[in-house]
C-alpha atoms as a PDB file:
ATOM      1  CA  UNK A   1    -101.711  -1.385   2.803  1.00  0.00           C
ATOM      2  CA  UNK A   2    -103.339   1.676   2.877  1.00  0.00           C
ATOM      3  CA  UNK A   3    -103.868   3.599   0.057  1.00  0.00           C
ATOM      4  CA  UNK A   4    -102.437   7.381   0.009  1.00  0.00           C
ATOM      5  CA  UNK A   5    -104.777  10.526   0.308  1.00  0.00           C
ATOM      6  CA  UNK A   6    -105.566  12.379  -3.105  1.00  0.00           C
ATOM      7  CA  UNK A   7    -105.459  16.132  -1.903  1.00  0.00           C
ATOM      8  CA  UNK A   8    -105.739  18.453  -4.812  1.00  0.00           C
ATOM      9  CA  UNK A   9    -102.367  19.985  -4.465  1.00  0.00           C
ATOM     10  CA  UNK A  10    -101.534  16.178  -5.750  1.00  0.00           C
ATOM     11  CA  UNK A  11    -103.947  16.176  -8.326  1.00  0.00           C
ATOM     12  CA  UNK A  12    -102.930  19.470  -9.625  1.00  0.00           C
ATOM     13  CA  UNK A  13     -99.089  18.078  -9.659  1.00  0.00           C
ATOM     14  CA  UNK A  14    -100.296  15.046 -11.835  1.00  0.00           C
ATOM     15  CA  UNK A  15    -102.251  17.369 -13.887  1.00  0.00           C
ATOM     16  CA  UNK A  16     -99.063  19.513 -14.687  1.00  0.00           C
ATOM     17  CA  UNK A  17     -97.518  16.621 -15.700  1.00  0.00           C
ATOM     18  CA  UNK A  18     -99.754  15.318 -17.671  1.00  0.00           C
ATOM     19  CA  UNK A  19    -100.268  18.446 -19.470  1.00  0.00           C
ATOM     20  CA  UNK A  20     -96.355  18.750 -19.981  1.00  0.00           C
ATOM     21  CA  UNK A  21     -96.392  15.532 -21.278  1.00  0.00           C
ATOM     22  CA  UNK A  22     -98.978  16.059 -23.629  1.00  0.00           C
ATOM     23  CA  UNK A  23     -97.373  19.415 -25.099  1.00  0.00           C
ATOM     24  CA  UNK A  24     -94.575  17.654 -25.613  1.00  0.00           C
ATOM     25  CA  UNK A  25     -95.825  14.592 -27.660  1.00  0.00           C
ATOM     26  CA  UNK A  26     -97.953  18.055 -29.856  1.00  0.00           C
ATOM     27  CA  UNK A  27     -94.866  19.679 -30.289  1.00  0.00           C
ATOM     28  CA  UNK A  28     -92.901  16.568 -31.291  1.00  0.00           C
ATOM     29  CA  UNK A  29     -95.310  15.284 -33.837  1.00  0.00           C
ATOM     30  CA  UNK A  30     -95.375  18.550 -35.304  1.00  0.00           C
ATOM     31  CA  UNK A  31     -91.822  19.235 -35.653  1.00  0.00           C
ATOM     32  CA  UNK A  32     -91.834  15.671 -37.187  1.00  0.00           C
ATOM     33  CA  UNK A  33     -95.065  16.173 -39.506  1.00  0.00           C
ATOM     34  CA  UNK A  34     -96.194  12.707 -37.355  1.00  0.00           C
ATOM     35  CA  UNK A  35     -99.571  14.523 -36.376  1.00  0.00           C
ATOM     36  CA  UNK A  36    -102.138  11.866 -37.889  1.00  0.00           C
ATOM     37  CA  UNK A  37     -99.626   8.551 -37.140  1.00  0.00           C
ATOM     38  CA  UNK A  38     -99.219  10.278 -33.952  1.00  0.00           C
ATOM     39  CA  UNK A  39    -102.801  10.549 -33.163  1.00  0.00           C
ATOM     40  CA  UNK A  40    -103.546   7.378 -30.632  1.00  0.00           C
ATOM     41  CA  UNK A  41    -100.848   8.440 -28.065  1.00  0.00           C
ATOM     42  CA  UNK A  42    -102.134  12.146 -28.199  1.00  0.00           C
ATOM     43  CA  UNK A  43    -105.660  11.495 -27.427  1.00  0.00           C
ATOM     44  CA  UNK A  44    -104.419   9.017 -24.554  1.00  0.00           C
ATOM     45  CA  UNK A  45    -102.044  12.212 -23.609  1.00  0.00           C
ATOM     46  CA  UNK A  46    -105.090  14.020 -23.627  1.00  0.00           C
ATOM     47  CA  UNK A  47    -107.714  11.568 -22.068  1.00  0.00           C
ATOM     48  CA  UNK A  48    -105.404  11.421 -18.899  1.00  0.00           C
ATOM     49  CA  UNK A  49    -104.681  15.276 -18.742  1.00  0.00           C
ATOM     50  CA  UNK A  50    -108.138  16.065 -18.969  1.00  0.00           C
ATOM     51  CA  UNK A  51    -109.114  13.478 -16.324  1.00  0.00           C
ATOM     52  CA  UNK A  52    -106.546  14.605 -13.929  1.00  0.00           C
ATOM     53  CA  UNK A  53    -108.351  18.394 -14.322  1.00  0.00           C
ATOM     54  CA  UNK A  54    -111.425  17.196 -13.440  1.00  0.00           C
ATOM     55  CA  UNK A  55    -109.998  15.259 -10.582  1.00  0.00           C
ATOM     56  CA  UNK A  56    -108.182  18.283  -9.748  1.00  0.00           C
ATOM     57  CA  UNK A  57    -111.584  20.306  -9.547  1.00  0.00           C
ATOM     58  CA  UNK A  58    -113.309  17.382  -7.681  1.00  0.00           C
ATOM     59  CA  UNK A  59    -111.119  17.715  -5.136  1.00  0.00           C
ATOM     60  CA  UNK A  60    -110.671  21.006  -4.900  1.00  0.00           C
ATOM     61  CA  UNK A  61    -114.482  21.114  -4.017  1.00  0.00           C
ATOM     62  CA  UNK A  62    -113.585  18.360  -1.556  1.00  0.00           C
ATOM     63  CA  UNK A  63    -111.724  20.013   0.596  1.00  0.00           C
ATOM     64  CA  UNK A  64    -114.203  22.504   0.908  1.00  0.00           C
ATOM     65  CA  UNK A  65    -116.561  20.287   1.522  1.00  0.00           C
ATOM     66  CA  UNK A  66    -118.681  20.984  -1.731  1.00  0.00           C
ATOM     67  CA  UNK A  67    -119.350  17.231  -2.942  1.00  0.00           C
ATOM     68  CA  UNK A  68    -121.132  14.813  -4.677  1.00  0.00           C
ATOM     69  CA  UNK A  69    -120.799  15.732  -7.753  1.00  0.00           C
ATOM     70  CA  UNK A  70    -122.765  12.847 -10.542  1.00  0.00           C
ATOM     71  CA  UNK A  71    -120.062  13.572 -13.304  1.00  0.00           C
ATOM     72  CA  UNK A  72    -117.192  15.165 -15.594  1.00  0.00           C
ATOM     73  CA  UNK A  73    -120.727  17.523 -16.450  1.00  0.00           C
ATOM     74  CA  UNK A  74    -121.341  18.647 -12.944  1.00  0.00           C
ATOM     75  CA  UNK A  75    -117.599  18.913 -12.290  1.00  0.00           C
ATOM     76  CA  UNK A  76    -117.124  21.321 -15.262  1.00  0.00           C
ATOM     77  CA  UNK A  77    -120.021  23.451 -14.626  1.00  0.00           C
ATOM     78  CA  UNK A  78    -118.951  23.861 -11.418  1.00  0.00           C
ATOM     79  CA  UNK A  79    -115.295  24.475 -12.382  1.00  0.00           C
ATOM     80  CA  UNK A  80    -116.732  27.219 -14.658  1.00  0.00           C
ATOM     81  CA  UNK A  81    -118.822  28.975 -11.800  1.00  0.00           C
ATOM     82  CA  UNK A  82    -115.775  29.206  -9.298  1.00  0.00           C
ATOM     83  CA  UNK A  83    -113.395  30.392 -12.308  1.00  0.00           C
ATOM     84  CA  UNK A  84    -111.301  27.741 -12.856  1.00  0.00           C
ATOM     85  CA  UNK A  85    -112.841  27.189 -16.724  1.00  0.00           C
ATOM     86  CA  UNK A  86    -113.006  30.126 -18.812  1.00  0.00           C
ATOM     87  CA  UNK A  87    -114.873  28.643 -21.843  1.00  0.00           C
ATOM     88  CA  UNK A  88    -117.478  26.034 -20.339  1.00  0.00           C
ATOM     89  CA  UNK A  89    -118.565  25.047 -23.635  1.00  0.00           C
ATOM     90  CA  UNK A  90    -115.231  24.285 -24.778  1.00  0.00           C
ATOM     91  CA  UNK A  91    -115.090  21.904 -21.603  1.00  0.00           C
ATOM     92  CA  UNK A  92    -118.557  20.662 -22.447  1.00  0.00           C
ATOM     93  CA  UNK A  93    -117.400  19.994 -25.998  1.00  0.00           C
ATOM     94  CA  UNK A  94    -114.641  17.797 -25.177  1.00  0.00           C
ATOM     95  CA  UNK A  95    -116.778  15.791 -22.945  1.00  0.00           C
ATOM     96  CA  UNK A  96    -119.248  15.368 -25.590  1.00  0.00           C
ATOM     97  CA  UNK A  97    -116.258  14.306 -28.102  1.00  0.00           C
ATOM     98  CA  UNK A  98    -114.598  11.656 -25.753  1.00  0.00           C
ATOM     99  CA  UNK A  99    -118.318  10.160 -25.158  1.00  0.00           C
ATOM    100  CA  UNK A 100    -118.344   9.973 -29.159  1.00  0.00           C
ATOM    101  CA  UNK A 101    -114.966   8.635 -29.119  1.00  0.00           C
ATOM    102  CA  UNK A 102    -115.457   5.626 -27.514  1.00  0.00           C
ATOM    103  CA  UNK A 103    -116.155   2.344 -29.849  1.00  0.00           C
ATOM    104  CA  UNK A 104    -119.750   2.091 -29.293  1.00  0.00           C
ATOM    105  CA  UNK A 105    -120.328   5.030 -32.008  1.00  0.00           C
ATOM    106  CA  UNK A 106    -119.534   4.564 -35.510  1.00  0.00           C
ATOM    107  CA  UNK A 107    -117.350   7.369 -37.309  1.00  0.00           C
ATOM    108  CA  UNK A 108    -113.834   8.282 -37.434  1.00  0.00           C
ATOM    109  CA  UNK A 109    -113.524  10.203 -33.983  1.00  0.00           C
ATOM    110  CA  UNK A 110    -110.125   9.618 -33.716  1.00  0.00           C
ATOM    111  CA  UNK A 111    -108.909  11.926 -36.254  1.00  0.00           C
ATOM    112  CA  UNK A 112    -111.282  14.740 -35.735  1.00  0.00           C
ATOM    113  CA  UNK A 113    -110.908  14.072 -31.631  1.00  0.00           C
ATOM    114  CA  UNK A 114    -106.812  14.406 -31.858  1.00  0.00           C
ATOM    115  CA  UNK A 115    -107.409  17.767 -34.335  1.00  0.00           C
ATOM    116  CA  UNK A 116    -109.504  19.377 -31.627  1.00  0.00           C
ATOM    117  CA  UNK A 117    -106.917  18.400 -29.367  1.00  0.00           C
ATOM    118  CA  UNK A 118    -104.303  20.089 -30.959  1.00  0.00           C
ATOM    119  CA  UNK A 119    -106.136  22.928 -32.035  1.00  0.00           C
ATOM    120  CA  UNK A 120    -108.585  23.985 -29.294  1.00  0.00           C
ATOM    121  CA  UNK A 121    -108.196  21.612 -26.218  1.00  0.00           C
ATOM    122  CA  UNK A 122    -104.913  21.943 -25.224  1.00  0.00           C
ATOM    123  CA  UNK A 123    -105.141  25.469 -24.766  1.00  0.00           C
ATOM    124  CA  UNK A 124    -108.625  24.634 -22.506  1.00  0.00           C
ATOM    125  CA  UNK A 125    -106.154  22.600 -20.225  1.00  0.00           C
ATOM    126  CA  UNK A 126    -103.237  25.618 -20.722  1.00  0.00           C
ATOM    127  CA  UNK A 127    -105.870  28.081 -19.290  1.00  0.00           C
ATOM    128  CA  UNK A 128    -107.203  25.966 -17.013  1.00  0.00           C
ATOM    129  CA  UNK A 129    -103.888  25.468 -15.755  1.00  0.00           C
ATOM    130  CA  UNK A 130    -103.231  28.961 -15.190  1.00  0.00           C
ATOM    131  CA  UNK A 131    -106.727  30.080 -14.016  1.00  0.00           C
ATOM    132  CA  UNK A 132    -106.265  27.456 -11.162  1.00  0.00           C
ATOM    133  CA  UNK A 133    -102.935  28.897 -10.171  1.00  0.00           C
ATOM    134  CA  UNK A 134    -104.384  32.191  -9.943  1.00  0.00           C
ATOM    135  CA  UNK A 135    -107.173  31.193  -8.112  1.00  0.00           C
ATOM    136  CA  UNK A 136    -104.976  29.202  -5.508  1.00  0.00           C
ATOM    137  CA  UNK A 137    -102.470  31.507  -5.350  1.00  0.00           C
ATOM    138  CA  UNK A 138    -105.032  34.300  -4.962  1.00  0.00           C
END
């Protein structure tokens, strides 16, 4: 069985959902005062919403015919050049955190990972979300 054909219009759907979901789960937890026991799912929210931007962006430059790109780094330096990112070290920052996040480093990452979530990086992915619609939409 062949596999179906990413094209970013796809990505950008999965994104949006993602996203939605992950606003959701934020605004839940908070209405609830279930931020910290909430904190697992919201990073995962977050891990996949973020992931489906940069897939978003990779194939964006795709179908343009701009590729390889060697990483989430080169994918969000990129996405900052053609306006899609409005605050690269924002996006550079959460890379950084979800390479600190994962159980090879010692520290409590989850905690200060899902407050920069809910503080800073959801709005990263809001106005990513809406630069990219702009930009598309032209």
């Amino acid at each position: 069985m062949k596999k179906p054909i990413k094209t970013c219009e796809n990505c950008f759907e999965n994104f949006q959902a993602a996203l939605e979901s992950l606003i959701e789960l934020i605004q839940t937890a908070k209405a609830k005062n279930t931020l910290e026991k909430s904190r697992p799912d919201i990073v995962e929210k977050f891990e996949e919403a973020h992931d489906l931007a940069l897939e978003t962006i990779h194939s964006y430059f795709k179908e343009q015919g701009r590729v390889p790109f060697s990483g989430s780094r080169d994918i969000t330096v990129e996405g900052f050049n053609e306006d899609f990112i409005d605050d690269g070290e924002g996006w550079l920052d959460m890379i950084i955190f979800r390479i600190k996040y994962t159980p090879i480093y010692p520290g409590d990452y989850l905690g200060s990972l899902s407050e920069n979530i809910v503080k800073k990086y959801i709005h990263l992915l809001e106005n990513f979300e809406r630069n990219f619609i702009k930009k598309i939409n032209g």
